[in-house]
Protein backbone atom coordinates (compact mmCIF):
# COMPACT_ATOMS: atom_id res chain seq x y z
CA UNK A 1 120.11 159.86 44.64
CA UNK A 2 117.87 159.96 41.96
CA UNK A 3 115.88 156.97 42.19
CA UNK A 4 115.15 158.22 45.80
CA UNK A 5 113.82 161.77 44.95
CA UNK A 6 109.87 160.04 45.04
CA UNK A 7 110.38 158.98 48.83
CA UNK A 8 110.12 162.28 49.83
CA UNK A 9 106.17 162.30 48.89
CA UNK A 10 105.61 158.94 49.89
CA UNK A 11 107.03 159.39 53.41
CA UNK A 12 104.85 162.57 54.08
CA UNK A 13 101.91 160.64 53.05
CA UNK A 14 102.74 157.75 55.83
CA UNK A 15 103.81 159.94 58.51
CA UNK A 16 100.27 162.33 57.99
CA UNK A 17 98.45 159.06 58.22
CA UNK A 18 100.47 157.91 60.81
CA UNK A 19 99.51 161.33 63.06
CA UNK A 20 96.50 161.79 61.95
CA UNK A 21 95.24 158.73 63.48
CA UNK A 22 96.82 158.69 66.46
CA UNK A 23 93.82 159.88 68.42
CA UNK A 24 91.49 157.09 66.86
CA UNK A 25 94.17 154.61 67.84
CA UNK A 26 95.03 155.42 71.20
CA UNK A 27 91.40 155.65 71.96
CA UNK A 28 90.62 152.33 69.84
CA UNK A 29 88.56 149.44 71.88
CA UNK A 30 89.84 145.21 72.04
CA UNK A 31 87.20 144.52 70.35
CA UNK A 32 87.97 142.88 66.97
CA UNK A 33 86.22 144.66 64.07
CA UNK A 34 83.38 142.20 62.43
CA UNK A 35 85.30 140.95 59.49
CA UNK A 36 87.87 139.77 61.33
CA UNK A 37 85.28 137.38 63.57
CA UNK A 38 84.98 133.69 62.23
CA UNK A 39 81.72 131.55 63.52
CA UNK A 40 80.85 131.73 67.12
CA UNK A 41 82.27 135.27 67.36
CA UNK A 42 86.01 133.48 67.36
CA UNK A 43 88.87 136.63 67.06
CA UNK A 44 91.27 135.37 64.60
CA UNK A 45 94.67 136.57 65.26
CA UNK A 46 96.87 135.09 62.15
CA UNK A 47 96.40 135.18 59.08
CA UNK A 48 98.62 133.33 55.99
CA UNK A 49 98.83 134.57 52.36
CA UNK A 50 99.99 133.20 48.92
CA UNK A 51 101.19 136.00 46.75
CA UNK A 52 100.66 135.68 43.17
CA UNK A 53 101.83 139.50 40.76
CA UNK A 54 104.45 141.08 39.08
CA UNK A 55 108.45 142.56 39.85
CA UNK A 56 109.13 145.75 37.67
CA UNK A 57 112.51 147.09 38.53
CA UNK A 58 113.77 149.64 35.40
CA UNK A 59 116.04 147.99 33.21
CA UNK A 60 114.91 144.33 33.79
CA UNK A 61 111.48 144.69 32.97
CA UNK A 62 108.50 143.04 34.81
CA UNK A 63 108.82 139.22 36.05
CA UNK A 64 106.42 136.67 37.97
CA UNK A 65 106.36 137.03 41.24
CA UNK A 66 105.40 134.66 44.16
CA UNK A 67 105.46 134.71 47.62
CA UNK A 68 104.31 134.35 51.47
CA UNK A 69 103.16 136.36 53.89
CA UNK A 70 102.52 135.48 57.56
CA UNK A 71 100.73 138.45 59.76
CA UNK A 72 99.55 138.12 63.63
CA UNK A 73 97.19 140.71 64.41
CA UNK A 74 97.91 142.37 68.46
CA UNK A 75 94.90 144.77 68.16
CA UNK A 76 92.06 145.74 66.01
CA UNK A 77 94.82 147.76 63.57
CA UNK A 78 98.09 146.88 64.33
CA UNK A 79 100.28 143.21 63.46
CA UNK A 80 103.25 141.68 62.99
CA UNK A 81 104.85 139.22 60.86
CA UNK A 82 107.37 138.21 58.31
CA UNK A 83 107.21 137.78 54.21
CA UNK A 84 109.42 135.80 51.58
CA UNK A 85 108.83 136.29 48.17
CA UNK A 86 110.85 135.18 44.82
CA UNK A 87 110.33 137.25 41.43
CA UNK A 88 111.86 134.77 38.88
CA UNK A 89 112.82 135.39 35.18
CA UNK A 90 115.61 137.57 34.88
CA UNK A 91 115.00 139.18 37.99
CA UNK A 92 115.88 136.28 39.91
CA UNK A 93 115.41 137.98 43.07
CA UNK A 94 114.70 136.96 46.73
CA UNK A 95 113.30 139.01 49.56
CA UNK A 96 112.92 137.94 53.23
CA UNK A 97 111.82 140.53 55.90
CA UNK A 98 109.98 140.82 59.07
CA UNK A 99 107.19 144.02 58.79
CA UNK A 100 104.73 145.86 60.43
CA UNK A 101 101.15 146.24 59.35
CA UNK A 102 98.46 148.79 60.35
CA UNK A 103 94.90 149.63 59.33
CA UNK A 104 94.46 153.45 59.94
CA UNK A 105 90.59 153.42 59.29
CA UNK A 106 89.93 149.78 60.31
CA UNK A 107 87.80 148.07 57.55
CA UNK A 108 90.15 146.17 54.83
CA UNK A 109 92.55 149.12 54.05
CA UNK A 110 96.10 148.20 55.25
CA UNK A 111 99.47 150.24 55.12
CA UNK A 112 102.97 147.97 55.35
CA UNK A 113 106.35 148.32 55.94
CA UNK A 114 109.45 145.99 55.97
CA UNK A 115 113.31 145.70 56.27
CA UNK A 116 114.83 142.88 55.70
CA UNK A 117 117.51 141.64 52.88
CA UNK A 118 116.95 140.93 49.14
CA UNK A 119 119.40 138.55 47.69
CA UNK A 120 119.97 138.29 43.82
CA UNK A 121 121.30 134.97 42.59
CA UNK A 122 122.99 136.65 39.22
CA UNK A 123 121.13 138.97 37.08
CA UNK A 124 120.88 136.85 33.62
CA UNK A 125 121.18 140.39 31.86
CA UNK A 126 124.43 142.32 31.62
CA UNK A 127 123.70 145.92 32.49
CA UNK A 128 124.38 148.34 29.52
CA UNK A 129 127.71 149.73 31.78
CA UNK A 130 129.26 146.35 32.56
CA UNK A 131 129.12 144.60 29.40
CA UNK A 132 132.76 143.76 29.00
CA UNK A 133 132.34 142.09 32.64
CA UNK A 134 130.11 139.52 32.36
CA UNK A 135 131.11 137.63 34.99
CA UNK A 136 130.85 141.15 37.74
CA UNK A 137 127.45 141.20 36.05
CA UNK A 138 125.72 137.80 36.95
CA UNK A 139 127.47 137.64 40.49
CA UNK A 140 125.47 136.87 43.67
CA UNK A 141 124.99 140.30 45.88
CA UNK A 142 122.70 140.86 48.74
CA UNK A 143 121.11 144.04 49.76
CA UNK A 144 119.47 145.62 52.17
CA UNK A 145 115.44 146.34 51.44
CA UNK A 146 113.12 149.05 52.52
CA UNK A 147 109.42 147.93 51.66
CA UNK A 148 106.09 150.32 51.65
CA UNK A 149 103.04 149.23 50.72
CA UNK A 150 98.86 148.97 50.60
CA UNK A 151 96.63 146.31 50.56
CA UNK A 152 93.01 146.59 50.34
CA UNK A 153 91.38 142.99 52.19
CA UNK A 154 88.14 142.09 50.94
CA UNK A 155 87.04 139.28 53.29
CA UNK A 156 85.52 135.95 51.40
CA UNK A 157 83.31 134.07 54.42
CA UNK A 158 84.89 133.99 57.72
CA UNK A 159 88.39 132.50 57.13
CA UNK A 160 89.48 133.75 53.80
CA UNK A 161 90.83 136.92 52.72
CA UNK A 162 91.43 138.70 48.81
CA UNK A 163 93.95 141.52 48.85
CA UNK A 164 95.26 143.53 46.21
CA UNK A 165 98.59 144.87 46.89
CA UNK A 166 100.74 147.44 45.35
CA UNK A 167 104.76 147.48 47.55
CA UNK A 168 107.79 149.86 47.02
CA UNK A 169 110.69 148.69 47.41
CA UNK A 170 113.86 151.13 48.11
CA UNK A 171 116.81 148.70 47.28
CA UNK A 172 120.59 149.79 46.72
CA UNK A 173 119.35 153.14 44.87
CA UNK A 174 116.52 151.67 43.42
CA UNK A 175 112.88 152.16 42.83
CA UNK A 176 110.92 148.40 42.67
CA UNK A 177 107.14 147.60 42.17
CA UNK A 178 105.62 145.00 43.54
CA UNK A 179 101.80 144.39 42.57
CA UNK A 180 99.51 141.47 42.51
CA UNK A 181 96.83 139.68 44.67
CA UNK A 182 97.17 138.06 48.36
CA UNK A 183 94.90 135.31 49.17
CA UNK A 184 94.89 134.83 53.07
CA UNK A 185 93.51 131.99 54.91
CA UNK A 186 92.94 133.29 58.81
CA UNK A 187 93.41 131.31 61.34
């Protein structure tokens, strides 16, 4: 329980978001805001991203991260979609999970969340308590993932998109960070 005590925070910080913009969404128009419009006035509904950052979970240390991202956008600040993403070294982790995205005050800001799995093929280290059992150690295990997260989309001409991220992921007791940059193409 105590690599959860920092949820608490984080979760009244969604859900106040969350109902404090309930008015501005409910009363929101279909109207796409003007970054999302490509030439012509075309709405463009999905969008695809390349992850490039960083893994820190405590004990392992930080490790290269890649990934994709696939989002389709149902309103001006709501969308769907599903991400994969691999943090390598001795992390050796992957994550797959659909999520939910929303933008509370339109514009590029953009709050996440996911559930999905995170397998790890073997850890390459031997945790400090299971030394004598290397082999328990390095095993395969998969786990069940809670992600939260922000991205802040600056948009590069009509298609293209530049997002700095920063995710949380809750896994099996554990606190993860996840930070790098998106690059989205729209589409």
């Amino acid at each position: 329980m105590q690599h959860t005590r920092h949820l608490g925070p984080i979760m009244i910080l969604v859900m106040t978001t969350a109902l404090w913009s309930i008015p501005s969404a409910a009363g929101e128009e279909h109207s796409e805001h003007s970054e999302d419009h490509g030439e012509n006035g075309h709405q463009f509904k999905n969008g695809i991203a390349l992850f490039l950052g960083a893994t820190n979970e405590q004990g392992h240390g930080t490790e290269p991260t890649w990934g994709l991202e696939y989002g389709y956008r149902f309103s001006p600040r709501w969308g769907v979609g599903g991400l994969i993403d691999y943090a390598g070294g001795g992390q050796r982790n992957l994550v797959i999970a659909p999520l939910v995205y929303w933008k509370p005050f339109g514009g590029g800001f953009t709050l996440l969340a996911a559930a999905g799995v995170e397998y790890h093929n073997g850890r390459g280290e031997v945790e400090h308590h299971l030394k004598a059992d290397h082999e328990a150690a390095n095993r395969d295990e998969t786990y069940f993932l809670l992600r939260l997260g922000v991205t802040y989309w600056f948009h590069v001409g009509s298609r293209y998109g530049i997002g700095p991220t920063v995710d949380l992921d809750l896994v099996n007791g554990h606190e993860v960070w996840v930070y790098g940059v998106n690059f989205e193409v729209m589409f």
